[in-house]
C-alpha atoms as a PDB file:
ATOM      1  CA  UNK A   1      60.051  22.325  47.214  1.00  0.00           C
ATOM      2  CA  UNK A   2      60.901  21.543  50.638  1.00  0.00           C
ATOM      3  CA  UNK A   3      58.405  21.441  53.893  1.00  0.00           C
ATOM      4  CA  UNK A   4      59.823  24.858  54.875  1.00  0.00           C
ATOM      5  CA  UNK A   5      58.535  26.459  51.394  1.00  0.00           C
ATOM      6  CA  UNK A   6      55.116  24.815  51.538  1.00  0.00           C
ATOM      7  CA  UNK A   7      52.063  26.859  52.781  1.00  0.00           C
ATOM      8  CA  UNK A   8      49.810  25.625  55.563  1.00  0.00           C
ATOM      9  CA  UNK A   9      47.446  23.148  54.866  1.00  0.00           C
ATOM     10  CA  UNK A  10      43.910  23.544  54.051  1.00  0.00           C
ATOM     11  CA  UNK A  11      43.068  20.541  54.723  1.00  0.00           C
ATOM     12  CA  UNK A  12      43.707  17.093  56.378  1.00  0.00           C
ATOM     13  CA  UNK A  13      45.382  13.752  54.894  1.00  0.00           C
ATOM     14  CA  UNK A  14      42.257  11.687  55.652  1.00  0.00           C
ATOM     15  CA  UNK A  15      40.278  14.205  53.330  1.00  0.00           C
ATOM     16  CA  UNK A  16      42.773  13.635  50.331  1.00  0.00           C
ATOM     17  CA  UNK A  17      40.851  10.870  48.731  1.00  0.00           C
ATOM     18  CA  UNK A  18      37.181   9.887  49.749  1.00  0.00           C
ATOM     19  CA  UNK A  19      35.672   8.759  46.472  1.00  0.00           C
ATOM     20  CA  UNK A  20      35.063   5.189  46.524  1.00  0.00           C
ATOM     21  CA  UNK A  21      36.131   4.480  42.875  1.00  0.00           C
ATOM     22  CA  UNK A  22      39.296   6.736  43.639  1.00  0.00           C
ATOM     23  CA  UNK A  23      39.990   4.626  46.475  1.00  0.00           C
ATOM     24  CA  UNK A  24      40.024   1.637  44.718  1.00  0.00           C
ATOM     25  CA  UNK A  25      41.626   2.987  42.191  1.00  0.00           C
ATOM     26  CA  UNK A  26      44.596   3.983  45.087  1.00  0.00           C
ATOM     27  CA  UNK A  27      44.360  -0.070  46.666  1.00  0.00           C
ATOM     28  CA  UNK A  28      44.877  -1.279  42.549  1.00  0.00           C
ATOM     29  CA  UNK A  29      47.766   0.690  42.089  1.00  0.00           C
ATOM     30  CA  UNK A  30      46.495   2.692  39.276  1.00  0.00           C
ATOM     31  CA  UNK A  31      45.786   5.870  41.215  1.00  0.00           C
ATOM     32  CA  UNK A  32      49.604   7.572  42.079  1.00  0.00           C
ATOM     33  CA  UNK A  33      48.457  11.384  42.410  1.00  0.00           C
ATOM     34  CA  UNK A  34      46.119  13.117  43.598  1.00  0.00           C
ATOM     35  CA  UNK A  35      45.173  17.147  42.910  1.00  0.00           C
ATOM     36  CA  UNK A  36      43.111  19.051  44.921  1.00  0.00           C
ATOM     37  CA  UNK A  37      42.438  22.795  45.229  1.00  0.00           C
ATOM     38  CA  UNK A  38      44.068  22.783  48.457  1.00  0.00           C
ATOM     39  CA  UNK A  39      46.768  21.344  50.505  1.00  0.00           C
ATOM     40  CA  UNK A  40      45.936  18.447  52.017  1.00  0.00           C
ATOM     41  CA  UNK A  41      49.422  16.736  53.681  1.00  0.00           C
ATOM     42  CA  UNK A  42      52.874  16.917  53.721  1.00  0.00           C
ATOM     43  CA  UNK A  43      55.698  15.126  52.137  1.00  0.00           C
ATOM     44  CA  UNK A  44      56.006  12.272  54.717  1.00  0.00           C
ATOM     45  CA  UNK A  45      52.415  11.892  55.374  1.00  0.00           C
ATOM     46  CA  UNK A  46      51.055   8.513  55.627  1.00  0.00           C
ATOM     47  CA  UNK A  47      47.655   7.840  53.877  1.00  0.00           C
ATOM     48  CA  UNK A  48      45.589   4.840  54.814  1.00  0.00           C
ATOM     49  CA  UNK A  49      42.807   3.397  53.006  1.00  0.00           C
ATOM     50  CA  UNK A  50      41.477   0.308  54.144  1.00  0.00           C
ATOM     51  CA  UNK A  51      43.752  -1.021  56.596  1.00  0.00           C
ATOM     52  CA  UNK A  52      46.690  -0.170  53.549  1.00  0.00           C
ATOM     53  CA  UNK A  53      49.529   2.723  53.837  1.00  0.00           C
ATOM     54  CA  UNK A  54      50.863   5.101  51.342  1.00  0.00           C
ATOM     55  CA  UNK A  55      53.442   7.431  52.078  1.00  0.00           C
ATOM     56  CA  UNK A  56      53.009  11.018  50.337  1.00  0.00           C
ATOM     57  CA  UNK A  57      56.130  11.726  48.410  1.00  0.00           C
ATOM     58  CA  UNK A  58      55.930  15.308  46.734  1.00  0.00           C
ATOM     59  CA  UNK A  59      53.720  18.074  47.066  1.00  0.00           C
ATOM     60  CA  UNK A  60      53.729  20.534  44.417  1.00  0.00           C
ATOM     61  CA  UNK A  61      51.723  23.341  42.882  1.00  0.00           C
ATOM     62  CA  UNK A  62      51.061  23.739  39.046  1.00  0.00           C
ATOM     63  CA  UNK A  63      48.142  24.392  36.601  1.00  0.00           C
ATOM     64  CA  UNK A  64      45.024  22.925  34.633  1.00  0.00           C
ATOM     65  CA  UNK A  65      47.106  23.743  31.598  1.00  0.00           C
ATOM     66  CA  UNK A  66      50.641  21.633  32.772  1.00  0.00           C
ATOM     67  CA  UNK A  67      48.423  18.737  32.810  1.00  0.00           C
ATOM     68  CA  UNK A  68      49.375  15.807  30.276  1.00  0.00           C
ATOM     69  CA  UNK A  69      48.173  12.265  29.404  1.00  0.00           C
ATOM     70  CA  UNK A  70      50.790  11.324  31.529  1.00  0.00           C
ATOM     71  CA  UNK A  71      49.587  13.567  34.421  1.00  0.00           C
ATOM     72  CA  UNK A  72      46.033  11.930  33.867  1.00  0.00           C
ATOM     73  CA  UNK A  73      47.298   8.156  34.095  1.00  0.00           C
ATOM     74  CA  UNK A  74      48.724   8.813  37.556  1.00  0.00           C
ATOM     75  CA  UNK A  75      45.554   9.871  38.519  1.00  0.00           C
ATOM     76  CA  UNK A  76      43.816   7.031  37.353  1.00  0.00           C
ATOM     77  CA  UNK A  77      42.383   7.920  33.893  1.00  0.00           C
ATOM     78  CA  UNK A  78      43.333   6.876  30.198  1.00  0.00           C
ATOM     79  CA  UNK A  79      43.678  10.326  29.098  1.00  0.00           C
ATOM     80  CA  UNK A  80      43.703  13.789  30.282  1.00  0.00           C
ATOM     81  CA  UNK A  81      40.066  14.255  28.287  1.00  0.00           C
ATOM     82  CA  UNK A  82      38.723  11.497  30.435  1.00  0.00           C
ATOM     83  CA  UNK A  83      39.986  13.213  33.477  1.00  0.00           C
ATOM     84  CA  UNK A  84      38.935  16.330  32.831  1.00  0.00           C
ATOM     85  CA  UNK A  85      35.708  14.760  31.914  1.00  0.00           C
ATOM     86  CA  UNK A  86      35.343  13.005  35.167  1.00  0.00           C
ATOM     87  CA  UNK A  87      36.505  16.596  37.465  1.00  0.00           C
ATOM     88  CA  UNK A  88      34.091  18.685  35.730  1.00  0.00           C
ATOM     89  CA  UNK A  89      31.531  15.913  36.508  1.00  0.00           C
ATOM     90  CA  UNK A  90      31.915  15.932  39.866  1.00  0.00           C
ATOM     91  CA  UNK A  91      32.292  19.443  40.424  1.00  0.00           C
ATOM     92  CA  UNK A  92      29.206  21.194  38.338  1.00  0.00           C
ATOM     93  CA  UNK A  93      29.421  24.551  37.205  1.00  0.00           C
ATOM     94  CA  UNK A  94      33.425  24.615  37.980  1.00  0.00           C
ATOM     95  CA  UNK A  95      35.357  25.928  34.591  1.00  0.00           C
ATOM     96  CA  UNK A  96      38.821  24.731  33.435  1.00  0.00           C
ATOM     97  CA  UNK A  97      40.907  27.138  33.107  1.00  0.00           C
ATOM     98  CA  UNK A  98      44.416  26.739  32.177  1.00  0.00           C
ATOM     99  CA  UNK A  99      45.542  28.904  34.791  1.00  0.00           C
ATOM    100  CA  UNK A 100      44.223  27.641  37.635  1.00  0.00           C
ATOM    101  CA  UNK A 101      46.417  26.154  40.049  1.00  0.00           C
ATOM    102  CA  UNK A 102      46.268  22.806  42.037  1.00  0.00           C
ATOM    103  CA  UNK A 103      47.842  20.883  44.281  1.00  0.00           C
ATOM    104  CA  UNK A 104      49.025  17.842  43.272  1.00  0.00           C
ATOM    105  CA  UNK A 105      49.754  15.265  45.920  1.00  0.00           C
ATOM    106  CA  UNK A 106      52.469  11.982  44.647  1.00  0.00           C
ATOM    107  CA  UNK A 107      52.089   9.028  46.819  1.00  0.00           C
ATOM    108  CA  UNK A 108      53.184   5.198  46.936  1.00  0.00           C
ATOM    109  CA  UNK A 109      52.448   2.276  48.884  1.00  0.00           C
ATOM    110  CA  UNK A 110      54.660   1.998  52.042  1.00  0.00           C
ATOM    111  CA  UNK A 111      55.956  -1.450  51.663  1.00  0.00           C
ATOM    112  CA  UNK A 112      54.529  -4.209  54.951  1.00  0.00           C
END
């Protein structure tokens, strides 16, 4: 999916990732995704996080359901149960439903 294809964003690149243990998770290297029920930057975009830059590389949309164990490391998490886990934690009341769709934001450190 090229820029041209994507929709406006709902949001900005500074609001992609705010939770401290995410962000660490981002500086260790064991956070390479992010999804989000909105937009939040474009392929290109640089993220920083404490003085450190990471360049998003694809921004895609797909559902609860497509997610894997794989899909759950890159955000951080052993498993997909332990991310699911830790969303429906955060967010109280919110169901998952397999046909939801997210955002999911690839990044990777931009190199000094």
């Amino acid at each position: 999916m090229s820029n041209t294809t994507l929709p406006p964003k709902t949001c900005e690149i500074d609001r992609m990732i705010t939770r401290p243990e995410d962000v660490e998770k981002v500086l260790e290297g064991k956070k390479t995704s992010t999804r989000r029920n909105g937009r939040y930057a474009d392929p290109g975009e640089i993220l920083t996080l404490q003085g450190k830059s990471f360049r998003v590389d694809r921004v895609y949309q797909e559902t609860l359901g497509d997610l894997t164990d794989e899909s759950a490391k890159r955000e951080g998490y052993a498993t997909l149960e332990e991310y699911k886990n830790s969303i429906l934690s955060i967010h109280k009341g919110m169901p998952w439903l397999p046909q939801m769709k997210v955002w999911v934001h690839e990044f990777s450190p931009v190199e000094e």
